[in-house]
Structure formats: structure tokens, C-alpha cells
N, C-alpha and C. Protein backbone atom coordinates (compact mmCIF):
# COMPACT_ATOMS: atom_id res chain seq x y z
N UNK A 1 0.84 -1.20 0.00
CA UNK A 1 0.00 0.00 0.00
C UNK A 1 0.88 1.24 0.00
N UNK A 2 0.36 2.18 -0.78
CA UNK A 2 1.35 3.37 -0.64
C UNK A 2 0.66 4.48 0.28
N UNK A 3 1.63 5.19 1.32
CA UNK A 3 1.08 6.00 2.22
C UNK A 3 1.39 7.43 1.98
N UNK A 4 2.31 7.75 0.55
CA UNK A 4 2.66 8.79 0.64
C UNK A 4 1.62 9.75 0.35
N UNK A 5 0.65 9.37 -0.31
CA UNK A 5 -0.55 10.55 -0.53
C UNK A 5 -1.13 10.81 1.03
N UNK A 6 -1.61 9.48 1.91
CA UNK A 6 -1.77 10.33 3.11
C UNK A 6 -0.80 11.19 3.80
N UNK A 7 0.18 10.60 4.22
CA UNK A 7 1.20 11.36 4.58
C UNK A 7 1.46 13.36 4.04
N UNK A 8 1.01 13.40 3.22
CA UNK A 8 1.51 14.50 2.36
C UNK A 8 -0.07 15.47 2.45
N UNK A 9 -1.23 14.82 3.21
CA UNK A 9 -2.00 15.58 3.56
C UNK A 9 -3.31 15.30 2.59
N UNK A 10 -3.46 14.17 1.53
CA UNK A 10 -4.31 13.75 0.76
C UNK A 10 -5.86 13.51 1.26
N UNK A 11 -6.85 13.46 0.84
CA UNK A 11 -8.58 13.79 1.41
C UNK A 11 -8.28 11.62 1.57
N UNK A 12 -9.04 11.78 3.07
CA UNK A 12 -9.02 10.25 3.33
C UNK A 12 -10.13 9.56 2.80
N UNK A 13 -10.17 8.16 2.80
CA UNK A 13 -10.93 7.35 1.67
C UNK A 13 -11.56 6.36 3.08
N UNK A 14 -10.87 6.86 4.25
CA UNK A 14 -11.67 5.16 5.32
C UNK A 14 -12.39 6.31 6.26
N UNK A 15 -12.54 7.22 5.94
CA UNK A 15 -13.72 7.85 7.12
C UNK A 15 -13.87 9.68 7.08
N UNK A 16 -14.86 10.08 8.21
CA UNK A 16 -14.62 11.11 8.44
C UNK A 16 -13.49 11.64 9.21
N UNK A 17 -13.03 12.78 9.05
CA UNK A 17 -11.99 13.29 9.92
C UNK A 17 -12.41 14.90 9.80
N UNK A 18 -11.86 15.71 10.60
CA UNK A 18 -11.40 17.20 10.68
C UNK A 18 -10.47 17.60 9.87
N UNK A 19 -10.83 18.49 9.09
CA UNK A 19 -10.37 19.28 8.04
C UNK A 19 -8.68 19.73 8.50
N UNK A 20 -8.08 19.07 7.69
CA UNK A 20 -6.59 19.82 8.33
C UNK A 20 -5.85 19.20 8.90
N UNK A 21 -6.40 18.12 9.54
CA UNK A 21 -5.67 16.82 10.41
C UNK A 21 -4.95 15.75 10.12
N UNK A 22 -4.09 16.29 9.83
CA UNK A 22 -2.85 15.54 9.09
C UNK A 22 -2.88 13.64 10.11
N UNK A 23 -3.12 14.19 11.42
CA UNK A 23 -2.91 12.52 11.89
C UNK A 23 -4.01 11.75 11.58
N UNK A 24 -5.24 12.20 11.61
CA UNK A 24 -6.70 11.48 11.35
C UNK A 24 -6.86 11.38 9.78
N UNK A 25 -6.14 11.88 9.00
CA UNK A 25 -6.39 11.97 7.90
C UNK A 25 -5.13 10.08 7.44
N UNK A 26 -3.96 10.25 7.73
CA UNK A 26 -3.61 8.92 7.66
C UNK A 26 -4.30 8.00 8.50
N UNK A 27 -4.94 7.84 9.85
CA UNK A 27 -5.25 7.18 10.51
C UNK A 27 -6.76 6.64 9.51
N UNK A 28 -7.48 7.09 9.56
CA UNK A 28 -8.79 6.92 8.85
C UNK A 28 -8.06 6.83 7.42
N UNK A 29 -7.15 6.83 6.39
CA UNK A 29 -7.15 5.98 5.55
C UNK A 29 -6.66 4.41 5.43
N UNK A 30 -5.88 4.20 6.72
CA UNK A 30 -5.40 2.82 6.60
C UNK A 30 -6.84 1.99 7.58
N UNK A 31 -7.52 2.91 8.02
CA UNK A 31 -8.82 2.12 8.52
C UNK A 31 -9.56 2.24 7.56
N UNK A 32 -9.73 2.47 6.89
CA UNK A 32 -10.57 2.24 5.42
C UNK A 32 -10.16 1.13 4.11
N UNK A 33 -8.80 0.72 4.80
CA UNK A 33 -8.57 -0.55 4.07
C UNK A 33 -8.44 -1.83 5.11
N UNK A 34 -8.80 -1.59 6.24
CA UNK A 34 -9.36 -2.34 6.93
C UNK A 34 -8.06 -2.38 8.72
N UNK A 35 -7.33 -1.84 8.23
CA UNK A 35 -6.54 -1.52 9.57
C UNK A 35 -6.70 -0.58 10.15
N UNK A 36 -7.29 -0.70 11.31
CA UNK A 36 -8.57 0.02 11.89
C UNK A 36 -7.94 0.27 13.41
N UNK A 37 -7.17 -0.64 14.04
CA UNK A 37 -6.53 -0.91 15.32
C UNK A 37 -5.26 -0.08 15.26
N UNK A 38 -5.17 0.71 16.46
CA UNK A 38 -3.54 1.28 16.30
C UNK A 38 -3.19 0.91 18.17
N UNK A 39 -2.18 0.85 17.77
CA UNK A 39 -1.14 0.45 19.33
C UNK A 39 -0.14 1.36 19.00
N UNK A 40 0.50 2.56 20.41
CA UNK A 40 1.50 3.25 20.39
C UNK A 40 2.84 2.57 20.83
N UNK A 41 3.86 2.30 20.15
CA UNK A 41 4.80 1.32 20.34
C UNK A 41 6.17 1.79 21.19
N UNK A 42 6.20 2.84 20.31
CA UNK A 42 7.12 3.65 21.30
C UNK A 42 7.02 5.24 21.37
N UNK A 43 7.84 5.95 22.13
CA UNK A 43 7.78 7.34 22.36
C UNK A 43 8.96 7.84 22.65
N UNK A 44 9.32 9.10 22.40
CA UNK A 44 10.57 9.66 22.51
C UNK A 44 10.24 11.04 22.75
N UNK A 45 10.49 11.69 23.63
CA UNK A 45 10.24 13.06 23.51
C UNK A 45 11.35 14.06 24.09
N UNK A 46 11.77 15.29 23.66
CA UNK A 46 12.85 15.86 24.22
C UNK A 46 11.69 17.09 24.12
N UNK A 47 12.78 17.92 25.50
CA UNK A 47 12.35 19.19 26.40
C UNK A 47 13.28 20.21 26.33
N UNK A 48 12.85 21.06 25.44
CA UNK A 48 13.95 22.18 25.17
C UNK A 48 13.64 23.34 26.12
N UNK A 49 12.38 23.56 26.57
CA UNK A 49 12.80 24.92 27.53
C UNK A 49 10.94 24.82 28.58
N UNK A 50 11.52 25.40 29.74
CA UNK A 50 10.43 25.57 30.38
C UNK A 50 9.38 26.33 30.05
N UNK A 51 8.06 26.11 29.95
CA UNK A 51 6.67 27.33 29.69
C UNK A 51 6.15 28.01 30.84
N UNK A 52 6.14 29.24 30.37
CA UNK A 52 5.48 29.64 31.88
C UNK A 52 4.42 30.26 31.62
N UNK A 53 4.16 30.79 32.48
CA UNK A 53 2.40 31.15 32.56
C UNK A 53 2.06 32.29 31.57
N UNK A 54 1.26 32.42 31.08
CA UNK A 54 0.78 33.03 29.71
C UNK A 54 1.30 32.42 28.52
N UNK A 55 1.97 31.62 28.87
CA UNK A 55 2.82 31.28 27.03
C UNK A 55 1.79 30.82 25.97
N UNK A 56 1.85 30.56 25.05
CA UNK A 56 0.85 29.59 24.08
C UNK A 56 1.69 29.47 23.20
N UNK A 57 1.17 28.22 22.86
CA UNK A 57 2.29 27.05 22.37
C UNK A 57 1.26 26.29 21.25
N UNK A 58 1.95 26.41 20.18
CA UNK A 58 1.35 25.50 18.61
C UNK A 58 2.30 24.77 18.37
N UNK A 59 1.65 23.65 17.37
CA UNK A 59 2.37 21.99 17.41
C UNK A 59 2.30 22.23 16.03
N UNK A 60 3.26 21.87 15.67
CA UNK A 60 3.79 21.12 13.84
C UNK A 60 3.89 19.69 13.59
N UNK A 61 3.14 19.07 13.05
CA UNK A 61 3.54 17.39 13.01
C UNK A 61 3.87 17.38 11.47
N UNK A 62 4.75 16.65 11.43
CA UNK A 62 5.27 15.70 10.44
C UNK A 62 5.01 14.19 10.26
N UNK A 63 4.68 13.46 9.23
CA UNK A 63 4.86 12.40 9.08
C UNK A 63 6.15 11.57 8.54
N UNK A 64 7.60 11.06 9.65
CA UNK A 64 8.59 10.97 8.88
C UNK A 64 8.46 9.94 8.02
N UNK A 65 7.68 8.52 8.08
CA UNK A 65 7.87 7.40 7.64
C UNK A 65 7.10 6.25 7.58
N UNK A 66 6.85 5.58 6.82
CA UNK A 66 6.25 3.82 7.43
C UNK A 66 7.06 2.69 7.35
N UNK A 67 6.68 1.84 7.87
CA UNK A 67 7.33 0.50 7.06
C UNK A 67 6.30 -0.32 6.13
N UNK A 68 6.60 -1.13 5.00
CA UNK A 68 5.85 -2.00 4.99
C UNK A 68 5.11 -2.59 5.56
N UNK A 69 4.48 -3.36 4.62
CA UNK A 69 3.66 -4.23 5.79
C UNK A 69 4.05 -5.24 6.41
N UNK A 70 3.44 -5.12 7.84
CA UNK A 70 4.12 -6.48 8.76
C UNK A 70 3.14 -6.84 9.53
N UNK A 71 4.02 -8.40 9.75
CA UNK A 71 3.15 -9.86 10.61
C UNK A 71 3.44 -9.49 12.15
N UNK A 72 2.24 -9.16 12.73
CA UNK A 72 2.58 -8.99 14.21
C UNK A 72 1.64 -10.04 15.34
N UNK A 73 2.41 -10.13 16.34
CA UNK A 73 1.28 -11.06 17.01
C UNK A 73 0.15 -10.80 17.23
N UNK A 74 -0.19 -9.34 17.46
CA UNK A 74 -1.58 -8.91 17.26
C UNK A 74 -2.05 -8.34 16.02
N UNK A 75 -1.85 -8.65 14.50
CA UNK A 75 -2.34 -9.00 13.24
C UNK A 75 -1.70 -8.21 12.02
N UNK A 76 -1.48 -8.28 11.53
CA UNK A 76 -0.71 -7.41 9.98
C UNK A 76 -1.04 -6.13 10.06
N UNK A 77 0.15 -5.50 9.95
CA UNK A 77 -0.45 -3.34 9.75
C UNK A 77 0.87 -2.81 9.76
N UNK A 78 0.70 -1.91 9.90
CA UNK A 78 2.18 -1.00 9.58
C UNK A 78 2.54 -0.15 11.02
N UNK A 79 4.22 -0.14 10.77
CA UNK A 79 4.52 0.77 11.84
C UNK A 79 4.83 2.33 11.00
N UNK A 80 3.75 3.22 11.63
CA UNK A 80 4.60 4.83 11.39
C UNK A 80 4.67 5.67 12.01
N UNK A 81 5.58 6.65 11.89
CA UNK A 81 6.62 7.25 12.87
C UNK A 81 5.77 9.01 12.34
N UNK A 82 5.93 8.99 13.22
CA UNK A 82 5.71 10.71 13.22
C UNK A 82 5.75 11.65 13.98
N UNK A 83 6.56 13.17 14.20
CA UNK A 83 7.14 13.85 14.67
C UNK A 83 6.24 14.79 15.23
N UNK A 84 5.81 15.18 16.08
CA UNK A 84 5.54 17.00 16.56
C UNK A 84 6.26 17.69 17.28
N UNK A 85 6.25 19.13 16.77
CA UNK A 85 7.54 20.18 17.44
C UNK A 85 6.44 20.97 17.68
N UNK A 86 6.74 21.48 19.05
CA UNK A 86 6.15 22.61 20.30
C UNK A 86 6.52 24.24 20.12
N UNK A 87 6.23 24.75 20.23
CA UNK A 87 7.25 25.97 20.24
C UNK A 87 6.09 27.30 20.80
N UNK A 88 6.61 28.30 21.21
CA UNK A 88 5.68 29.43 21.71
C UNK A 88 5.70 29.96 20.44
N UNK A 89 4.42 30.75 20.45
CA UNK A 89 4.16 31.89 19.00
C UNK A 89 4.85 32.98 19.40
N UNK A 90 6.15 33.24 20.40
CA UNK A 90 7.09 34.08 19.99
C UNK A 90 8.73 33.80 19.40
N UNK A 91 8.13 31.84 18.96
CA UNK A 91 9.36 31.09 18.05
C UNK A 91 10.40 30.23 19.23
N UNK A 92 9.94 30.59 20.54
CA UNK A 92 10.57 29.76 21.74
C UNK A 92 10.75 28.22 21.39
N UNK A 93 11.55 27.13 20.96
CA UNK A 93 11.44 25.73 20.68
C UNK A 93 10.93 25.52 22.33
N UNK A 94 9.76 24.45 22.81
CA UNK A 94 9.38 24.25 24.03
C UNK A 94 9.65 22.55 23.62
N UNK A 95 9.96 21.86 22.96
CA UNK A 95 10.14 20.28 22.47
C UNK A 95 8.95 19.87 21.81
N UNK A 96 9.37 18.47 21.65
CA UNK A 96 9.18 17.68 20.66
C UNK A 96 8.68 15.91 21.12
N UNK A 97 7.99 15.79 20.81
CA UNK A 97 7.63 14.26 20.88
C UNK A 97 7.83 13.34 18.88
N UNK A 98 8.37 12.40 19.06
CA UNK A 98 8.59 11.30 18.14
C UNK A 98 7.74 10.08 18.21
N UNK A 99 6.43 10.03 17.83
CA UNK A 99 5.88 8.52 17.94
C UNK A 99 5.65 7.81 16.84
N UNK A 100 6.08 6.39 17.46
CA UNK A 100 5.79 5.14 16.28
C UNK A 100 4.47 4.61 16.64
N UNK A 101 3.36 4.25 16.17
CA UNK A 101 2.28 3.94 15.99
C UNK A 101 2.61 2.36 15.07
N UNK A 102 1.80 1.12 15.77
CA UNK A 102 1.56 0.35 14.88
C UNK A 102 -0.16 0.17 14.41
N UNK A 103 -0.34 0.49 13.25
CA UNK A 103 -1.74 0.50 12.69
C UNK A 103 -1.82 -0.80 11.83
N UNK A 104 -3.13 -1.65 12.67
CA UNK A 104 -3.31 -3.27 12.16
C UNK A 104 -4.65 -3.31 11.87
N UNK A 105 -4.68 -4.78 11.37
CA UNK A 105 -6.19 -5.44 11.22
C UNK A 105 -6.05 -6.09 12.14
N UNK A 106 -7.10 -6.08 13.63
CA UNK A 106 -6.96 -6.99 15.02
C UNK A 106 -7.38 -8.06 14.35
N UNK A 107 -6.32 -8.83 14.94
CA UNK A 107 -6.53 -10.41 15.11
C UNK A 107 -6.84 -10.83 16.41
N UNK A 108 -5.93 -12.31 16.79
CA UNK A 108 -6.15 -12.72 18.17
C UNK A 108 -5.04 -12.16 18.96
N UNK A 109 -5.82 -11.67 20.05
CA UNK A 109 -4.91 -11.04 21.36
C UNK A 109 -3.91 -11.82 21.95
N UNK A 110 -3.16 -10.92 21.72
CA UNK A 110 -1.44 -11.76 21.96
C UNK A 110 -1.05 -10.96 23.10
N UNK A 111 -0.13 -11.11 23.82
CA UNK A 111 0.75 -10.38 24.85
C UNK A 111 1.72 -9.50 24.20
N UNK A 112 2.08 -8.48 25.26
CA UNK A 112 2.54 -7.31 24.59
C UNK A 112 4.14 -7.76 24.49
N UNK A 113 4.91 -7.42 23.25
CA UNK A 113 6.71 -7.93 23.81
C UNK A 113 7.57 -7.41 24.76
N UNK A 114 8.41 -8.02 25.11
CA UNK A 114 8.79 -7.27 26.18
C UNK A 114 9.59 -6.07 25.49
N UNK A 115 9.84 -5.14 26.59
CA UNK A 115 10.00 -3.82 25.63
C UNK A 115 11.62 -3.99 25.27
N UNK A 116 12.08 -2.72 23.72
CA UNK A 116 13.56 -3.39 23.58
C UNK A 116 14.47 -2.28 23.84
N UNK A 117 15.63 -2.68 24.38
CA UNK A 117 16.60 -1.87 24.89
C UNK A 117 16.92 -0.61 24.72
N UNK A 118 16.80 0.28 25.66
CA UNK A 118 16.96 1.75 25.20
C UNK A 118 18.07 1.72 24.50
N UNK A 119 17.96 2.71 23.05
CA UNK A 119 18.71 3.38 22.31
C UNK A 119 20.21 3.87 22.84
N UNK A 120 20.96 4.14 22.05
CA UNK A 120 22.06 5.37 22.59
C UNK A 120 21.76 6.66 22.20
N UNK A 121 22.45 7.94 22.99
CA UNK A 121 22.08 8.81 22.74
C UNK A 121 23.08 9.40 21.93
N UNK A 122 22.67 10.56 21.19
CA UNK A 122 23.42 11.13 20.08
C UNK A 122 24.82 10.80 19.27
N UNK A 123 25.53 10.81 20.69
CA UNK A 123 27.12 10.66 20.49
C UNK A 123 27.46 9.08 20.22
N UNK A 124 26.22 7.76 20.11
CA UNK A 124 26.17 6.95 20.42
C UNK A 124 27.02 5.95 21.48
N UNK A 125 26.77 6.38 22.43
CA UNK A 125 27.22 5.52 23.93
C UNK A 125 25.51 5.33 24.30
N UNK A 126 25.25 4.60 25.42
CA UNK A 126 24.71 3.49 25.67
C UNK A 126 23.77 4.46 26.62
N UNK A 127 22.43 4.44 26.76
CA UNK A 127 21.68 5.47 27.50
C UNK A 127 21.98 5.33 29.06
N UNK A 128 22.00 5.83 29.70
CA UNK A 128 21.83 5.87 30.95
C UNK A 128 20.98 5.04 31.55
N UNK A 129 20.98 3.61 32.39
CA UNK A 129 20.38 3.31 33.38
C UNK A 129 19.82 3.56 34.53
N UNK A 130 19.03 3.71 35.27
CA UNK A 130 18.23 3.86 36.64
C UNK A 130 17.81 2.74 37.14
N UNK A 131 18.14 2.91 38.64
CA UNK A 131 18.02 1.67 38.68
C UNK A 131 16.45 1.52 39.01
N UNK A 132 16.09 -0.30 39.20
CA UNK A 132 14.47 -0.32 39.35
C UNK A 132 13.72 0.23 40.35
N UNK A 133 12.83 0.80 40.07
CA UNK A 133 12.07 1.48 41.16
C UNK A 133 10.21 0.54 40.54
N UNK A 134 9.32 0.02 41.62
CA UNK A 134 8.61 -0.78 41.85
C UNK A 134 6.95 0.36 41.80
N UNK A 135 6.53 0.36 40.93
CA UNK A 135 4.98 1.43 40.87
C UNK A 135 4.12 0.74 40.54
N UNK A 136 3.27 -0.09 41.48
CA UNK A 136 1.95 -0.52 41.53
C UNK A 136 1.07 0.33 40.31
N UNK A 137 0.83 -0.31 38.90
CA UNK A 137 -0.36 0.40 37.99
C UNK A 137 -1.57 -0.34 38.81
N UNK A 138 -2.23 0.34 38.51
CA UNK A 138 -3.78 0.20 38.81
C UNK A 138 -4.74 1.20 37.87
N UNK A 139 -5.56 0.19 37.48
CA UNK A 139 -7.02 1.28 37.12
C UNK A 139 -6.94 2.84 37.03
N UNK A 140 -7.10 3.41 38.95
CA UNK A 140 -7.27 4.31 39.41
C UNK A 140 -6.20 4.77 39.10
N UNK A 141 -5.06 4.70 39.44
CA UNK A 141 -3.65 5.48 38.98
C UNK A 141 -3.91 5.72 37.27
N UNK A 142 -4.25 5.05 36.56
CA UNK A 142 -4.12 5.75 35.34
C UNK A 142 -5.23 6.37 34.51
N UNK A 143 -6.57 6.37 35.30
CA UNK A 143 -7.41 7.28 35.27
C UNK A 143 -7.61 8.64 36.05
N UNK A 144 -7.33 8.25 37.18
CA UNK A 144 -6.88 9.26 37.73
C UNK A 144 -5.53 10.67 37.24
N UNK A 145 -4.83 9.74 36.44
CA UNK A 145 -3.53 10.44 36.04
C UNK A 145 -4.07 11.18 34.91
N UNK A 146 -5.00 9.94 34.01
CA UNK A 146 -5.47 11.05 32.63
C UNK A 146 -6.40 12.19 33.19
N UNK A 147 -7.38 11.98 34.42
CA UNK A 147 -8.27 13.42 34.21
C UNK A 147 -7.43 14.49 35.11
N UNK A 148 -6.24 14.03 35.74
CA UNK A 148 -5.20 15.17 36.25
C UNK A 148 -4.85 16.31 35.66
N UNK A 149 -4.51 15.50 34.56
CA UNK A 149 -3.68 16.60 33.35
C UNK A 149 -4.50 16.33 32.27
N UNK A 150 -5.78 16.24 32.06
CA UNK A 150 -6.62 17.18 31.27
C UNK A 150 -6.55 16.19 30.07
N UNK A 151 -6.28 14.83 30.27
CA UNK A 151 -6.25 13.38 28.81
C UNK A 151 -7.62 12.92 28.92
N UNK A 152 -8.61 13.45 27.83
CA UNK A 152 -9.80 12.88 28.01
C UNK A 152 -9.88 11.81 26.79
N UNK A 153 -8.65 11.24 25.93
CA UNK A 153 -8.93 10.27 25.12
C UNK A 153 -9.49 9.11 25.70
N UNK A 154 -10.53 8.43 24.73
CA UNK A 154 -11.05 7.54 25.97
C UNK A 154 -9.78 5.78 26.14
N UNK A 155 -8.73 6.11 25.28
CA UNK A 155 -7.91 4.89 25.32
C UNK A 155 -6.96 4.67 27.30
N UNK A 156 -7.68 5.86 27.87
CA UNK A 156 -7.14 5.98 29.14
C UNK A 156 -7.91 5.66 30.36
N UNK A 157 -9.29 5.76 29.94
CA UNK A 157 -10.28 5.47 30.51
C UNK A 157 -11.20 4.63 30.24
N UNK A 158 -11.39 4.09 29.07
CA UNK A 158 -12.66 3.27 28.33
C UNK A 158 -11.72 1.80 28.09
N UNK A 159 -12.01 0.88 29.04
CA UNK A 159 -11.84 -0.32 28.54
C UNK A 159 -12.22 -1.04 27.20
N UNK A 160 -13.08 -0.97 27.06
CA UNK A 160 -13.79 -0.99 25.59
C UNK A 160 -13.14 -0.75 24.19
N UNK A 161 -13.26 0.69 24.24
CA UNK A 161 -12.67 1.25 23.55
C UNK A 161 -11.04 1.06 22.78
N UNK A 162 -10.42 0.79 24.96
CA UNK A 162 -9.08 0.43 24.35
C UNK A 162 -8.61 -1.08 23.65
N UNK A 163 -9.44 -2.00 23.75
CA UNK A 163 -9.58 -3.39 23.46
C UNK A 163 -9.75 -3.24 21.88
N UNK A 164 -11.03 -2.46 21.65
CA UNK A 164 -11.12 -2.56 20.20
C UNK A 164 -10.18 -1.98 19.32
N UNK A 165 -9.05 -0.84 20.15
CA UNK A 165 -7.76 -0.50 19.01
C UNK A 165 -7.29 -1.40 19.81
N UNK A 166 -6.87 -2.66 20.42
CA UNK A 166 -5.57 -3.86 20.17
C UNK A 166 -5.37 -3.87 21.55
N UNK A 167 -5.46 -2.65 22.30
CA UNK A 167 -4.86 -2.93 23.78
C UNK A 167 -5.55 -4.07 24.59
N UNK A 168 -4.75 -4.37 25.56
CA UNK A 168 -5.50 -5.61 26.09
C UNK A 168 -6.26 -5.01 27.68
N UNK A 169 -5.87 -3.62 27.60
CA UNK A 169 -6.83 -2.43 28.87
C UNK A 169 -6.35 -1.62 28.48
N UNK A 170 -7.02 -0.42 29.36
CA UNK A 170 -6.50 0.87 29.27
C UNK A 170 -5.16 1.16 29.23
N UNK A 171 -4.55 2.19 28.68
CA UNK A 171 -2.86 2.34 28.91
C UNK A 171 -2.50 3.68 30.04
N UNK A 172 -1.80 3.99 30.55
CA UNK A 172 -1.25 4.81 30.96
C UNK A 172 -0.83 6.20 30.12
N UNK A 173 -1.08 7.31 30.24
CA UNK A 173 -0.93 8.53 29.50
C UNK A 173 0.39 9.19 29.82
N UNK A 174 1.31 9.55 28.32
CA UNK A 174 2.29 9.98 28.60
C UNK A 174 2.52 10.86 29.48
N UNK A 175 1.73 11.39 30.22
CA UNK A 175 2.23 12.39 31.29
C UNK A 175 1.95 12.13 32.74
N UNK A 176 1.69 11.30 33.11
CA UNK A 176 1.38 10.65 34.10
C UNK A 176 2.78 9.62 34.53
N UNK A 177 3.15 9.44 32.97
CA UNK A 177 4.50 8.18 33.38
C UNK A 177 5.65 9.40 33.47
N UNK A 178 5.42 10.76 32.94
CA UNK A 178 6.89 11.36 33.03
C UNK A 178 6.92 11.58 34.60
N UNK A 179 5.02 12.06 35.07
CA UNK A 179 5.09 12.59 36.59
C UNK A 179 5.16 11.84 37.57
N UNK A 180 5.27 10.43 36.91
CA UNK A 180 6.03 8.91 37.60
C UNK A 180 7.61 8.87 37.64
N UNK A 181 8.09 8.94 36.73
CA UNK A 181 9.57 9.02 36.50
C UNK A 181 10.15 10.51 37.17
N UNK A 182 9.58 11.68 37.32
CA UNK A 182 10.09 12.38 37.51
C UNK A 182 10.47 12.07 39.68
N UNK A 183 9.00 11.80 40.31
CA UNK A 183 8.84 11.39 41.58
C UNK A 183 9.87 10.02 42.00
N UNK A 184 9.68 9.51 41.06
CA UNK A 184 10.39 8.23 41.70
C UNK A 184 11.76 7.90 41.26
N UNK A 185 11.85 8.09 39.88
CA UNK A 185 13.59 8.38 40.10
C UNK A 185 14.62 9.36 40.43
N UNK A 186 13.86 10.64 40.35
CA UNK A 186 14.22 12.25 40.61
C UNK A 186 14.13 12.11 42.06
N UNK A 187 13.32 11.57 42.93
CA UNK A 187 12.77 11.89 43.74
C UNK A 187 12.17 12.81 44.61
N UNK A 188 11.65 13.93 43.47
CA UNK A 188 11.17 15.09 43.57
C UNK A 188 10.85 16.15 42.65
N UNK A 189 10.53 17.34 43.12
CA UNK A 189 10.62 18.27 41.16
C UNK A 189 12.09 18.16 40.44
N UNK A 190 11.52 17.76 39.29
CA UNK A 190 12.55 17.69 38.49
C UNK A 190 12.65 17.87 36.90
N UNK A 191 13.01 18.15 36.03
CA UNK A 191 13.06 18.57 34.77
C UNK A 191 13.87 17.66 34.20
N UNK A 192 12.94 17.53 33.08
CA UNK A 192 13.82 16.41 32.35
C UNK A 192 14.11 16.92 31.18
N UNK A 193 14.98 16.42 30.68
CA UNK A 193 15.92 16.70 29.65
C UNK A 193 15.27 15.79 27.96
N UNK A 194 15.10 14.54 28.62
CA UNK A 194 14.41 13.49 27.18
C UNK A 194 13.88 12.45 27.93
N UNK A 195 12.88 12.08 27.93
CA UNK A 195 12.78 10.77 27.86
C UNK A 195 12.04 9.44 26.28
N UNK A 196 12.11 8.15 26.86
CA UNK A 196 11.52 7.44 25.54
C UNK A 196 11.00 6.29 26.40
N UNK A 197 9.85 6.26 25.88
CA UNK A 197 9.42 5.12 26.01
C UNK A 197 8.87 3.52 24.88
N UNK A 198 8.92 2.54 25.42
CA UNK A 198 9.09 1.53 24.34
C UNK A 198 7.99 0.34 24.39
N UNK A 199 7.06 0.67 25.61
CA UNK A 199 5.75 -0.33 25.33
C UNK A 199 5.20 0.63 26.57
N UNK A 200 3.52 0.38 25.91
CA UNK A 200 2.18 0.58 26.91
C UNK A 200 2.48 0.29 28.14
N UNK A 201 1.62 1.05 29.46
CA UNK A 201 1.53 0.76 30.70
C UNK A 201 0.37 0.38 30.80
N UNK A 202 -0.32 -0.86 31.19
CA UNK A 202 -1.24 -1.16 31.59
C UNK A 202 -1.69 -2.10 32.66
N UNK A 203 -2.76 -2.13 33.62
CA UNK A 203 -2.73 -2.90 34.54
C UNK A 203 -3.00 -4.32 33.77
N UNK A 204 -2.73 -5.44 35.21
CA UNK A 204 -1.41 -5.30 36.19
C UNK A 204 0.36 -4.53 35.94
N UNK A 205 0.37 -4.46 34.90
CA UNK A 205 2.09 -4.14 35.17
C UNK A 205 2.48 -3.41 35.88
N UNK A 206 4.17 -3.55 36.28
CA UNK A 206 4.36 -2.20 36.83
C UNK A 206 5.76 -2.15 36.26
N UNK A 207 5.82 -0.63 35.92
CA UNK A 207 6.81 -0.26 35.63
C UNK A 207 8.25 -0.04 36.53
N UNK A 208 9.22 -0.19 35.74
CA UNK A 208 10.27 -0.43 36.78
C UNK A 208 11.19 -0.04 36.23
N UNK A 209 11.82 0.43 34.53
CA UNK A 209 12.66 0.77 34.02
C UNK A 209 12.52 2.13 33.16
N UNK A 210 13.78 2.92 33.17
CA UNK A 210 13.64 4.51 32.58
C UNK A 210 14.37 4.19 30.99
């Protein structure tokens, strides 16, 4: 299948979407050929400067890439990658998030893999370790975490919902795991510089590695 017409901002063929929406506009065309399920696989995000009060801040996304198509334990679809950059409307860079999305046709529910080894960073040496720290997920912790900070997607709250895109429950919302990582390995306020993540949080698990 070729994705470059969505990618490039093309009128989608698998549904309605919002005018302009570069992510719903690929998402609703590969669900219109029947890969309908998406799972967020990994995440990467870097933090270029603090926001403070009054700022306002607009997002640029890019679509960098796909792969072919691939055999996954939870059913054939593609992995693609795509970029958004933050910045204040007085040109301030505020960061950036990098996510890979795998978009499938659900099959039978498989277990999630275990996640794979953090990357190196720039200079390529070997990321930094932390050591394990033990966080009971639950339900409440990650509903609670999405209506904290204002995540009303229902893949955080709606069991349902999250089953029918592939998850096997609700997941945990990226900002809830940074204000996890920041408490428990920081052990306190703390600013982070990058983090990445490489599989879903969902109950039972618990997370234990940065």
C-alpha cells in the first residue's frame, strides 16, 4: 500500500476526519482498508525549555515514515513514525515528541513484547540506566492520572474502547508516566531533559525501568 498521498495531507478514503488533520487523515485511511486498530509502540520526547504562565504554544507534526507491511502477534499493519515540534508563537522551541504507531487489522490477542533496549544517545554511547524502582499500575492510577492533566482520550479510561484498538486495557498517558519518572527516580521536582518510552503501561504491570 502506498502512504505517501496520506502522509503529504491527501482527502481520506476510510472515514470522516477534521479538516486539516494531518494525523486522522492517515489514521482513517489505513482504517478504510481495513486496519482500523492502532497500538502506540514507542515514544521519545525531548524538552527544550520551560513554559510559563501566559505562554501559548502550537504543534507542527510531520509524518517521517512507514514500514511496509508487517506480521505482528496482534495481526498485519504498519509501523509509522511521526514527529511534533512545540514551540511558543514568539518562536521559543518548548520540544518535541517522536511517535511510532503500529496500525493493524486486530486479530487474536497476543501479549505485549517485552520492551527493547533503550537506544544510545546522540554521540552513540549506551543510555543511561536507573536503577528499578517498583509502581503498583492500577485502574485508578491511570485514570486518575489522565483526568489530572486534562487526557480525556477515551484509550485511558474506556476499557472498551481500548480493546477494540488492540490494547488488552486501558494504557497509561504519557504524562502521568513522566510525573512517575520524575517522583520516583528524581525523587522530587525535576526537569527532564528526554525521555523514551518503548511499550504501553497497563494494569497489572508495573513499571520499573527509565
Amino acid at each position: 500500500m502506498d502512504l505517501s498521498g496520506a502522509a503529504a495531507g491527501a482527502p481520506a478514503r476510510g472515514g470522516a476526519r477534521r479538516a486539516g488533520d494531518l494525523d486522522e487523515s492517515v489514521r482513517a485511511t489505513l482504517a478504510g482498508f481495513g486496519y482500523s486498530a492502532t497500538l502506540a509502540v514507542r515514544t521519545d520526547q525531548e524538552f527544550a525549555s520551560d513554559l510559563r504562565p501566559g505562554d501559548v504554544v502550537v504543534a507542527e507534526n510531520v509524518y517521517l515514515d512507514a514500514t511496509g507491511e508487517k506480521g505482528t502477534a496482534l495481526g498485519r499493519g504498519f509501523f509509522v513514525r511521526s514527529r511534533t515540534d512545540y514551540r511558543t508563537v514568539s518562536g521559543r522551541p518548548a520540544g518535541s515528541v517522536t511517535l511510532t504507531v503500529l496500525q493493524f487489522a486486530p486479530g487474536n490477542p497476543a501479549p505485549i513484547p517485552a520492551a527493547a533496549p533503550p537506544p544510545g544517545d546522540a554521540s552513540g554511547s549506551p543510555a543511561a540506566e536507573c536503577g528499578p524502582v517498583r509502581v503498583p499500575v492500577t485502574t485508578t492510577l491511570i485514570v486518575a492520572g489522565a483526568l489530572a492533566t486534562r487526557d480525556f482520550y477515551p484509550v485511558h479510561h474506556d476499557r472498551d474502547f481500548a480493546r477494540a484498538h488492540g490494547n488488552t486495557d486501558i494504557v497509561m498517558n504519557i504524562l502521568t508516566t513522566n510525573g512517575l519518572l520524575a517522583a520516583s527516580w528524581a525523587g522530587g521536582p525535576a526537569r527532564l531533559g528526554s525521555a523514551g518510552w518503548s511499550r504501553p503501561c497497563a494494569p497489572p504491570q508495573r513499571r520499573g525501568r527509565c
